[in-house]
N, C-alpha and C. Protein backbone atom coordinates (compact mmCIF):
# COMPACT_ATOMS: atom_id res chain seq x y z
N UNK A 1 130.75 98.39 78.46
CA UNK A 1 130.18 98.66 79.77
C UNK A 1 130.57 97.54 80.71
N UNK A 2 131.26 97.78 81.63
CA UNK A 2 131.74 96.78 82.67
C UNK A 2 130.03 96.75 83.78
N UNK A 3 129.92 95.48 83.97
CA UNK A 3 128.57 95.43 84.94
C UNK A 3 128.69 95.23 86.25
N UNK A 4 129.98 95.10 86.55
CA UNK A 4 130.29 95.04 88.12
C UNK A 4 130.50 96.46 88.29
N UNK A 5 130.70 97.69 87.79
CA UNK A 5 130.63 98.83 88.21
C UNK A 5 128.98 99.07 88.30
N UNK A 6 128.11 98.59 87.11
CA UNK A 6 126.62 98.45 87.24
C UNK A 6 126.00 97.63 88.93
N UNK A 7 126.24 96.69 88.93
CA UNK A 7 126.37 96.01 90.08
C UNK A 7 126.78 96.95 90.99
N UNK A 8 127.88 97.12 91.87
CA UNK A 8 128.05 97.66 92.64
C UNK A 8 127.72 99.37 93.07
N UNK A 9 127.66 99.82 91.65
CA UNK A 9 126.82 101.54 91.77
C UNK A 9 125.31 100.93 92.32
N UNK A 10 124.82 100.18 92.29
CA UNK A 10 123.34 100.29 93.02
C UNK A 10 123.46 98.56 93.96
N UNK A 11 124.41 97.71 94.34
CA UNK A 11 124.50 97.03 95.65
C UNK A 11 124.84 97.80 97.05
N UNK A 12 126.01 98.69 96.35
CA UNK A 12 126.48 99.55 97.73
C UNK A 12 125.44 100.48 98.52
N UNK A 13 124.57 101.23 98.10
CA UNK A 13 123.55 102.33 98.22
C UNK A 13 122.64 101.02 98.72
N UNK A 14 122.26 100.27 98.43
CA UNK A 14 121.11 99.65 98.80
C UNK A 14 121.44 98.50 100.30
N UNK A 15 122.87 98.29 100.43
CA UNK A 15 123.35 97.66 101.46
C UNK A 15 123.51 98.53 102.76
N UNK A 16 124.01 99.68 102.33
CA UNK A 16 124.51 100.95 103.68
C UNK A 16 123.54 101.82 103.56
N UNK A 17 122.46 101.75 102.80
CA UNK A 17 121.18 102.66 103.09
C UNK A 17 120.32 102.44 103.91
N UNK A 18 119.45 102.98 104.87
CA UNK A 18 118.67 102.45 105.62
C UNK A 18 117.58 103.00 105.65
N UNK A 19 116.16 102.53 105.43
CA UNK A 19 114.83 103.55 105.34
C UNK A 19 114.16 103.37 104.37
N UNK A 20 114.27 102.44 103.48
CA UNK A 20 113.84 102.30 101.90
C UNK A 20 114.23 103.28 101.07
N UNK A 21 113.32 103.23 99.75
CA UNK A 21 113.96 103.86 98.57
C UNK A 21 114.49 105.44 98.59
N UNK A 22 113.42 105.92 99.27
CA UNK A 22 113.69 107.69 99.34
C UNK A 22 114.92 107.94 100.06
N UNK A 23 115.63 106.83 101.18
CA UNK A 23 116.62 107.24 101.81
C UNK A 23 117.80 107.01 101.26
N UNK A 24 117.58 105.85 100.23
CA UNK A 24 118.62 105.91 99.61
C UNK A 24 119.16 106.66 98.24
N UNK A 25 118.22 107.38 98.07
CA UNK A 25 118.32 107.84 96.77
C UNK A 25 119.25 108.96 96.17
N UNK A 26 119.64 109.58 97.98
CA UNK A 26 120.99 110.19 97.77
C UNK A 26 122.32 109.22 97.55
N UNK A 27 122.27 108.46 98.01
CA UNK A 27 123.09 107.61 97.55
C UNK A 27 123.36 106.68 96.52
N UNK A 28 122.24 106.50 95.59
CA UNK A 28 122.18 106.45 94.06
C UNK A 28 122.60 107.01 93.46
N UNK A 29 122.43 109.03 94.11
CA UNK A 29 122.85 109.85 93.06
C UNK A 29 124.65 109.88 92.83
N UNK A 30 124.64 109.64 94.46
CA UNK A 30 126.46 109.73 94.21
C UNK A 30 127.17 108.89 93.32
N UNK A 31 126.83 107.92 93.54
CA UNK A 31 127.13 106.41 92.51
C UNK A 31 127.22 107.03 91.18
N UNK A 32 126.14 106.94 90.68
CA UNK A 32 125.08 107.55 89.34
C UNK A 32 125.80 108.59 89.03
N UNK A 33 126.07 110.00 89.48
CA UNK A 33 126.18 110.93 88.64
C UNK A 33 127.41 111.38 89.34
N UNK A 34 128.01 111.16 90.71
CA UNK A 34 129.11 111.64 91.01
C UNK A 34 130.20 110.74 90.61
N UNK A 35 130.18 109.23 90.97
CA UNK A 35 131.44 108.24 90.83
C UNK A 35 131.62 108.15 89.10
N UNK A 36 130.54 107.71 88.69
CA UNK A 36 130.61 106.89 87.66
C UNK A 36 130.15 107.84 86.23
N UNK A 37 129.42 109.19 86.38
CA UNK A 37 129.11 109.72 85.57
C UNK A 37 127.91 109.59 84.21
N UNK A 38 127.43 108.27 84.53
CA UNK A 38 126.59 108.14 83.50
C UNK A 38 125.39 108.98 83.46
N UNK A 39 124.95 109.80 84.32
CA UNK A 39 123.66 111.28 84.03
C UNK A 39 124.57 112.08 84.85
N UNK A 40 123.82 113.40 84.27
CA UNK A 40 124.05 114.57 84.98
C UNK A 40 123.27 114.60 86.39
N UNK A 41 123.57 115.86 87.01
CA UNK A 41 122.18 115.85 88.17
C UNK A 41 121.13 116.20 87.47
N UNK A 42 120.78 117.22 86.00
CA UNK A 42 119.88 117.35 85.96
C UNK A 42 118.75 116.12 85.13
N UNK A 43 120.00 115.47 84.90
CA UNK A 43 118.64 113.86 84.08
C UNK A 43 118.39 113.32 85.58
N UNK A 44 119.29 113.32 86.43
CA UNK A 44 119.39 112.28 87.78
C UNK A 44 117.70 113.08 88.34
N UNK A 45 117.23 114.15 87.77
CA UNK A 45 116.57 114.38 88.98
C UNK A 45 114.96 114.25 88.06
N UNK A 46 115.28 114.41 86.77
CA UNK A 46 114.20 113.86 85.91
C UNK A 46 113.96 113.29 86.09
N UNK A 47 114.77 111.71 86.27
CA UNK A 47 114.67 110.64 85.93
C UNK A 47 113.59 110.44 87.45
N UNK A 48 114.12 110.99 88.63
CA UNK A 48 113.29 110.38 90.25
C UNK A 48 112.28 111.27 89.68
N UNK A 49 111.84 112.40 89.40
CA UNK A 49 110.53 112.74 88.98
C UNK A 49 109.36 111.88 88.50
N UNK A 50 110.15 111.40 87.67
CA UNK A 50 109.27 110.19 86.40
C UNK A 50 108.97 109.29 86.88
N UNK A 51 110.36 108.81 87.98
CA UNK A 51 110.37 107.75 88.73
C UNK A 51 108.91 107.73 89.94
N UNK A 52 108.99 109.09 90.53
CA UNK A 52 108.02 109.03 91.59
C UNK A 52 106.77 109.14 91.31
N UNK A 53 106.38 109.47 89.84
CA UNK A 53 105.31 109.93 89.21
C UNK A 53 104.68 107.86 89.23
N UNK A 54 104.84 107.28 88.88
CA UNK A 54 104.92 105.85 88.94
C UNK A 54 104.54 104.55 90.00
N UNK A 55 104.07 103.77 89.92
CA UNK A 55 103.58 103.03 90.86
C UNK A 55 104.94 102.03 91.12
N UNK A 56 105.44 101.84 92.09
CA UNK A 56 105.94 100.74 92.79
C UNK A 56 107.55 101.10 93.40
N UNK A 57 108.40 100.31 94.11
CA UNK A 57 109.17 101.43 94.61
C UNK A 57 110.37 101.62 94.38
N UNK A 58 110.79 103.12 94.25
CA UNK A 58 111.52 103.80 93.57
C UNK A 58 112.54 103.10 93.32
N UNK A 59 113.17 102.64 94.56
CA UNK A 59 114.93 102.06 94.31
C UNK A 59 115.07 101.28 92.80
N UNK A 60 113.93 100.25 92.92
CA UNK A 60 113.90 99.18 91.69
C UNK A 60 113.86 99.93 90.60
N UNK A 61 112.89 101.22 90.47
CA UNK A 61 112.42 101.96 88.97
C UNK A 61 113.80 102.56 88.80
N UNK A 62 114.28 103.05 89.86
CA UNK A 62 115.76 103.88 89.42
C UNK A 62 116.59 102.89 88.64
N UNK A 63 116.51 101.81 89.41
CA UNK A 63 117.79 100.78 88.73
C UNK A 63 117.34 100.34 87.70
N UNK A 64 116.11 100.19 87.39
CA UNK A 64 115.87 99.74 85.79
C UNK A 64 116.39 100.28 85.08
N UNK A 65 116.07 101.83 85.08
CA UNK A 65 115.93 102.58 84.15
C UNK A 65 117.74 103.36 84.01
N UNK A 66 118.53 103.57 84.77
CA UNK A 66 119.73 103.64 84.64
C UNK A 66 119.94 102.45 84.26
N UNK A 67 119.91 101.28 84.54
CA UNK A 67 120.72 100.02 84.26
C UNK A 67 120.81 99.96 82.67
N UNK A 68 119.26 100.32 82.27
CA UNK A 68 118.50 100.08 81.20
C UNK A 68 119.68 101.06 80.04
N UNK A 69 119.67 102.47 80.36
CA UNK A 69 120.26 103.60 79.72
C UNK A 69 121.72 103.48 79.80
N UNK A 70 122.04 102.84 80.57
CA UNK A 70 123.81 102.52 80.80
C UNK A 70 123.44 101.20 79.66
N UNK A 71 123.32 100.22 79.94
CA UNK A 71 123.72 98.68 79.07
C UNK A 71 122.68 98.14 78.47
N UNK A 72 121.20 98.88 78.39
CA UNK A 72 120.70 97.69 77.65
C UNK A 72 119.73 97.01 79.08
N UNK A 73 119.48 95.90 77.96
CA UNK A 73 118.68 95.09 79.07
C UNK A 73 119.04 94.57 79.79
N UNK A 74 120.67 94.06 79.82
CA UNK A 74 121.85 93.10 80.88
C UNK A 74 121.97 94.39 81.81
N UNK A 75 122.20 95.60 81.51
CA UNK A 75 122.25 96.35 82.72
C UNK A 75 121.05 96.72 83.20
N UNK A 76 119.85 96.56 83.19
CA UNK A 76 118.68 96.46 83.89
C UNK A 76 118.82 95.62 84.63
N UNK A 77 119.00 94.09 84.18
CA UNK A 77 118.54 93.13 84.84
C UNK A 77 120.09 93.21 86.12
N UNK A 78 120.61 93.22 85.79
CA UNK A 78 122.33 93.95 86.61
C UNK A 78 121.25 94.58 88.05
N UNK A 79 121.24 95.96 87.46
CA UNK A 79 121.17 97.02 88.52
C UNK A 79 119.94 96.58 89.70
N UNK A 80 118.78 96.11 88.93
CA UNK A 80 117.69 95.24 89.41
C UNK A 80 118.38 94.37 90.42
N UNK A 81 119.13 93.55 89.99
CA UNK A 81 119.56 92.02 90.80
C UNK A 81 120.05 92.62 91.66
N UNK A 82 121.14 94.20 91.82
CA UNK A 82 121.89 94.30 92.63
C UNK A 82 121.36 95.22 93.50
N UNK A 83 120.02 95.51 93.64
CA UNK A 83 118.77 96.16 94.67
C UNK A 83 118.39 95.25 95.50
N UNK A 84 117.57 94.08 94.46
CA UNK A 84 116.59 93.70 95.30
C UNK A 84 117.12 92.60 96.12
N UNK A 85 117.92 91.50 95.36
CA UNK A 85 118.58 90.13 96.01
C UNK A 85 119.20 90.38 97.06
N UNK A 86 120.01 91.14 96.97
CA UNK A 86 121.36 91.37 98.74
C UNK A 86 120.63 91.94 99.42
N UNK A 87 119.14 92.85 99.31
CA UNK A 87 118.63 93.58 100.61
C UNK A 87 118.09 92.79 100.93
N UNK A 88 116.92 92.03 100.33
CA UNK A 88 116.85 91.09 100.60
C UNK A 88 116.81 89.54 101.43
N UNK A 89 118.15 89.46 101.23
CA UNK A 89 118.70 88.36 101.82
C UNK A 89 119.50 89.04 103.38
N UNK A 90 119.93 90.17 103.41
CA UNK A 90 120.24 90.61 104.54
C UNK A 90 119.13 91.25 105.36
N UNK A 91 117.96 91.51 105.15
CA UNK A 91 116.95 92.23 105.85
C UNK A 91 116.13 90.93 106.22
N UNK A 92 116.11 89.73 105.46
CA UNK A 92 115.84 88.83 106.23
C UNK A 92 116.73 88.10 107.72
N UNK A 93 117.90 87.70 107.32
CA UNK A 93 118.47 87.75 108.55
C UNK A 93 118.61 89.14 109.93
N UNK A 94 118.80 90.10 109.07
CA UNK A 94 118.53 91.23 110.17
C UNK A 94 117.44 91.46 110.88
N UNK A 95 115.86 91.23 110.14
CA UNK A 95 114.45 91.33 110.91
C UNK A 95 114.71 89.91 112.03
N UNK A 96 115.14 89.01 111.45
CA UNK A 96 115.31 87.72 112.48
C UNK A 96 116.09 88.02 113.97
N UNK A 97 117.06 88.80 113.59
CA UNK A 97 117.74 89.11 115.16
C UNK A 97 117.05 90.41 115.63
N UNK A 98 116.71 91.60 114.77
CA UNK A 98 116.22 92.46 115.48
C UNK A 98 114.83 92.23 116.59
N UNK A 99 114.06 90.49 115.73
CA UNK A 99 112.59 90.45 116.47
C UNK A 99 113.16 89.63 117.73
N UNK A 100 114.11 88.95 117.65
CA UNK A 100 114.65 88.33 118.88
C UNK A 100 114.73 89.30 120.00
N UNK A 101 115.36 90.42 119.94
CA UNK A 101 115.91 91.62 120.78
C UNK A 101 115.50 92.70 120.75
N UNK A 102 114.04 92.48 120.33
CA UNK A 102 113.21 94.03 119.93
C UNK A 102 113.23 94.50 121.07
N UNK A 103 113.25 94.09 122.05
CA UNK A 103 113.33 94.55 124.02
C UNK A 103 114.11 95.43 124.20
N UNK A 104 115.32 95.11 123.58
CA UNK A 104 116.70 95.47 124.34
C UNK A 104 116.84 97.26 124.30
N UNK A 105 117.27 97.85 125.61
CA UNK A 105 116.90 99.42 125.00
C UNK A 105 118.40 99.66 123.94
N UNK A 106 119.47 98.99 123.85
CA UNK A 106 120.01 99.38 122.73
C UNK A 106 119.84 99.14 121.19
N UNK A 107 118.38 97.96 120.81
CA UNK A 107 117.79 98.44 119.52
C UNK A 107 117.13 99.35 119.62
N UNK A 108 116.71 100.03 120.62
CA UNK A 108 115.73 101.00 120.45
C UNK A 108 116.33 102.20 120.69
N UNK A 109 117.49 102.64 120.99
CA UNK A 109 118.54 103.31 121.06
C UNK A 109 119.28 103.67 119.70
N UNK A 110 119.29 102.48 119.09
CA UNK A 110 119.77 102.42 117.26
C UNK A 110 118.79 103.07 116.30
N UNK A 111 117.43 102.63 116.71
CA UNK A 111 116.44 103.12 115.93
C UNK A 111 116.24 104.40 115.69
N UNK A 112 116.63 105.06 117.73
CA UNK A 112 116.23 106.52 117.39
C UNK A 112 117.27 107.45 116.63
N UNK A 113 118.33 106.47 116.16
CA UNK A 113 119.52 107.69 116.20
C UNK A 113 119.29 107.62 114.53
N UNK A 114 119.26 106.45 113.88
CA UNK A 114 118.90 106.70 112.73
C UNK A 114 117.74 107.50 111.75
N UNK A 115 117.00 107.80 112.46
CA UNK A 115 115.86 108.60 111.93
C UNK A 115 116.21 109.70 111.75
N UNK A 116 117.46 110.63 112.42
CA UNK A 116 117.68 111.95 112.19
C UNK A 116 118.97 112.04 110.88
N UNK A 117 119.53 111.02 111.33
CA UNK A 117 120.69 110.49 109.99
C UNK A 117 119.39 110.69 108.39
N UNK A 118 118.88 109.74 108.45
CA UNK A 118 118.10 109.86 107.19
C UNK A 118 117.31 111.10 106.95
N UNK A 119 116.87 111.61 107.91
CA UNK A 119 116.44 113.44 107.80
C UNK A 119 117.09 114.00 106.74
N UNK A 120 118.20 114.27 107.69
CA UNK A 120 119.56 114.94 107.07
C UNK A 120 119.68 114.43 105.44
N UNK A 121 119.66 113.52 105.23
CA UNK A 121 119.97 112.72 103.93
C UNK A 121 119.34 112.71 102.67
N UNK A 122 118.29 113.54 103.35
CA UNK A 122 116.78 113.96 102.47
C UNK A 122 116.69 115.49 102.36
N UNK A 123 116.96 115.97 103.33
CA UNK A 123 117.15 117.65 103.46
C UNK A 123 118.42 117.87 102.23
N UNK A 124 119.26 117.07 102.38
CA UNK A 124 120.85 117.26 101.70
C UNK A 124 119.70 117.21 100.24
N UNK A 125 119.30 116.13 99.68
CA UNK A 125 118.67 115.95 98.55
C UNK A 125 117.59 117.03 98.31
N UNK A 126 116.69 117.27 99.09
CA UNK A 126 116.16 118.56 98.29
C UNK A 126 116.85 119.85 98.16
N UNK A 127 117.91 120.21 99.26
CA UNK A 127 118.57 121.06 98.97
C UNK A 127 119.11 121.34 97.51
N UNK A 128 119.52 119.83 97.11
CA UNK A 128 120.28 119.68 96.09
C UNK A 128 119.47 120.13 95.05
N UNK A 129 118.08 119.64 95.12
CA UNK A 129 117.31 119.72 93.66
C UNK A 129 116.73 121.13 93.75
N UNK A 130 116.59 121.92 94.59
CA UNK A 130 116.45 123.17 95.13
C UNK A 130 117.53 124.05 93.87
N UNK A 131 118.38 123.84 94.63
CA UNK A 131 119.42 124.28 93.73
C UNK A 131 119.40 124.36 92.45
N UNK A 132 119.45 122.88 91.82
CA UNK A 132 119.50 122.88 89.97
C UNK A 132 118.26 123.48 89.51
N UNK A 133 117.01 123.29 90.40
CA UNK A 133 115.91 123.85 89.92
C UNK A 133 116.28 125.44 89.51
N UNK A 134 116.99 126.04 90.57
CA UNK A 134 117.06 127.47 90.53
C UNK A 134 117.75 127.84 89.31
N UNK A 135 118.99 126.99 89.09
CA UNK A 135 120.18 126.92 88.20
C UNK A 135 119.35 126.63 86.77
N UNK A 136 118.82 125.77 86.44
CA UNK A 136 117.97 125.51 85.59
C UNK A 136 116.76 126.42 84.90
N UNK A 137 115.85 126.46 86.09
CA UNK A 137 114.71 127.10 85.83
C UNK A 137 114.56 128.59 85.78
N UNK A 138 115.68 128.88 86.92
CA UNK A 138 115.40 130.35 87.87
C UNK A 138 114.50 130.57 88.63
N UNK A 139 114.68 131.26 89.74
CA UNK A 139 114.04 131.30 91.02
C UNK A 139 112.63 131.58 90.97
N UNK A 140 111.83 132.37 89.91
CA UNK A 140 110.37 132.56 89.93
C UNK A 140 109.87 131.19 89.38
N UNK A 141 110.03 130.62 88.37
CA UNK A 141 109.44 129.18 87.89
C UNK A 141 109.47 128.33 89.15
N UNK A 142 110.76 128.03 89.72
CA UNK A 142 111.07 127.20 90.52
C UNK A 142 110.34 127.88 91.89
N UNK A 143 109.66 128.74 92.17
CA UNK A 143 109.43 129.00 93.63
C UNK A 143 108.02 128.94 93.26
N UNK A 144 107.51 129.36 91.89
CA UNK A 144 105.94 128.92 91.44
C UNK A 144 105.82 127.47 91.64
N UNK A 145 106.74 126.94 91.01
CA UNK A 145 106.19 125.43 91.40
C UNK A 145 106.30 124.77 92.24
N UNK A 146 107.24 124.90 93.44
CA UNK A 146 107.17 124.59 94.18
C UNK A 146 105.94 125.25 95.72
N UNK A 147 105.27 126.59 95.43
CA UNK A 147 104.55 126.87 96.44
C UNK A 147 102.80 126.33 95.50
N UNK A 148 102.88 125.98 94.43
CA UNK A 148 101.70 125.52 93.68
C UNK A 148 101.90 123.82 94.41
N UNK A 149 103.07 123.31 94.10
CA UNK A 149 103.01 121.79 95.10
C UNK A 149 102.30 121.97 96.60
N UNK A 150 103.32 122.66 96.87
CA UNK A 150 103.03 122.53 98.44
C UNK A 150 101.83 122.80 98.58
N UNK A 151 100.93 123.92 98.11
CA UNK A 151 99.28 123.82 97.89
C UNK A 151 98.70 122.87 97.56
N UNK A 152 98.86 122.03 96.48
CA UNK A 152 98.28 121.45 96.10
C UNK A 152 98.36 119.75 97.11
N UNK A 153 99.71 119.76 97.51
CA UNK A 153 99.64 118.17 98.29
C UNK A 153 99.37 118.59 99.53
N UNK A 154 98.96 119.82 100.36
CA UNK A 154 98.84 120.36 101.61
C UNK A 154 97.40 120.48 101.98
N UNK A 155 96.74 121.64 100.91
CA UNK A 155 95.72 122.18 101.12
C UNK A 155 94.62 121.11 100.54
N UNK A 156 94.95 120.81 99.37
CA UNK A 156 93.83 120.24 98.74
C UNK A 156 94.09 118.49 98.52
N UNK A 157 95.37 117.85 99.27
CA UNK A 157 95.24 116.34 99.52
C UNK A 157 95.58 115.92 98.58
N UNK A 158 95.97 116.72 96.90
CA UNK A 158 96.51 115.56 95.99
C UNK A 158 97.39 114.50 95.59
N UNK A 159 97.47 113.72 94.99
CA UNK A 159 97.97 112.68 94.75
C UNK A 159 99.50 112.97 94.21
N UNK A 160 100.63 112.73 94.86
CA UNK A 160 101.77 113.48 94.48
C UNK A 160 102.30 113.50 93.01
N UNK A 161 101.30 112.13 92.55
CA UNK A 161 101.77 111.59 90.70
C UNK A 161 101.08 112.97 90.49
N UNK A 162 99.71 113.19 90.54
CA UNK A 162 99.65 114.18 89.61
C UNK A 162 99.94 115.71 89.88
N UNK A 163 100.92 115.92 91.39
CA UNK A 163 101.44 117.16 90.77
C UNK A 163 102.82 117.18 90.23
N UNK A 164 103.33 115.96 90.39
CA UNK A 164 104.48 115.68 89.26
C UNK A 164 104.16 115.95 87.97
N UNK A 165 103.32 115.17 87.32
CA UNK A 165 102.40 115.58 86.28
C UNK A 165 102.36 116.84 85.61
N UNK A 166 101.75 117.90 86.71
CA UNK A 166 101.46 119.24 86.52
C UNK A 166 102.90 119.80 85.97
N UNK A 167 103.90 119.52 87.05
CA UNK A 167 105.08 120.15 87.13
C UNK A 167 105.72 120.15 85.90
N UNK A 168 105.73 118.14 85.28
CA UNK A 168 106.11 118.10 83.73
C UNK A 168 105.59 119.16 82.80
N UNK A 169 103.94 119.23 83.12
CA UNK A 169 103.63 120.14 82.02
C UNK A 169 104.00 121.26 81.65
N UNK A 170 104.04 121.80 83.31
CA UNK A 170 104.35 122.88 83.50
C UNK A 170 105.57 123.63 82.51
N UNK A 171 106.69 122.56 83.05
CA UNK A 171 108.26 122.97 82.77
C UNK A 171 107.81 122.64 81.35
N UNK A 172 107.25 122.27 80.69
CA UNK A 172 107.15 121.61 78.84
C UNK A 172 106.85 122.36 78.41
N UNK A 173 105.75 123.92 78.55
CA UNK A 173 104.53 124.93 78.16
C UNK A 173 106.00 125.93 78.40
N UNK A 174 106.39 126.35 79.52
CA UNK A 174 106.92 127.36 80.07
C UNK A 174 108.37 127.27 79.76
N UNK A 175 108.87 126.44 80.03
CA UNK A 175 110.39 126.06 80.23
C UNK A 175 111.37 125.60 79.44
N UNK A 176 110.63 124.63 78.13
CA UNK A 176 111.00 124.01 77.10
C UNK A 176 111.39 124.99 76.18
């Protein structure tokens, strides 16, 4: 296992991503399962399931746990270092000039344009899992569980771990 491909499959996504973990997570997947091949989409999408089911934030749990399944514990501590240290160290200098020039209407011009970029970037990603769900599950499982979510985190306020939860069970009883 070379660890500069470890390294750089989760420095690049976390340097040109913008929005925290959920925005980048399409760009994990490309790394992850399009460049480099180590999961499919359908572990890639287990794995953010499990991941989101979980307390603390995602980017780091992703990179453990690929780093972990690619190399071991050197590629944990790899994929880890190559999240948290460079954002890090550049979001500190970047908050420093952005609070200097928070005035200026062209940061606030930057701000607005990126919010629809990361939309898009998230729409692309459920589309995606939309998809394998269908491919996977077929369209009645997958449209049950997904209009039982949307009830359940809509109507009745739950906690999104536990309709992840549900969903595991779900697919384990039914699907397995």
């Amino acid at each position: 296992m070379n660890y500069w491909e470890l390294f750089l499959a989760f420095f690049i996504p976390n340097i040109i991503g913008y929005g925290g973990g959920p925005a980048i997570i399409p760009l994990i997947e490309t790394e992850v399962v399009g460049r480099y091949g180590w999961m499919n989409a359908q572990e890639f999408a287990e794995t953010l399931a499990l991941g989101n089911a979980l307390p603390s934030p995602i980017a780091t749990k992703m990179a453990g746990y690929v780093g972990y399944d690619v190399a071991g514990m050197g590629g944990a501590t790899v994929a880890v270092f190559a999240t948290v240290v460079p954002t890090l160290l550049l979001m500190l200098g970047a908050l420093g000039l952005l609070y200097r020039h928070r005035e200026s209407p062209r940061v606030k011009r930057m701000s607005q344009w990126v919010r629809p970029v990361i939309a898009l970037m998230m729409a692309w990603l459920t589309l995606g899992f939309l998809i394998e769900g269908i491919e996977g599950a077929g369209i009645v499982h997958t449209l049950l569980i997904a209009i039982a979510s949307a009830i359940a985190l809509l109507r009745f306020k739950t906690h999104p771990a536990f309709v992840v939860m549900a969903a595991l069970i779900y697919g384990g009883l039914f699907l397995g």
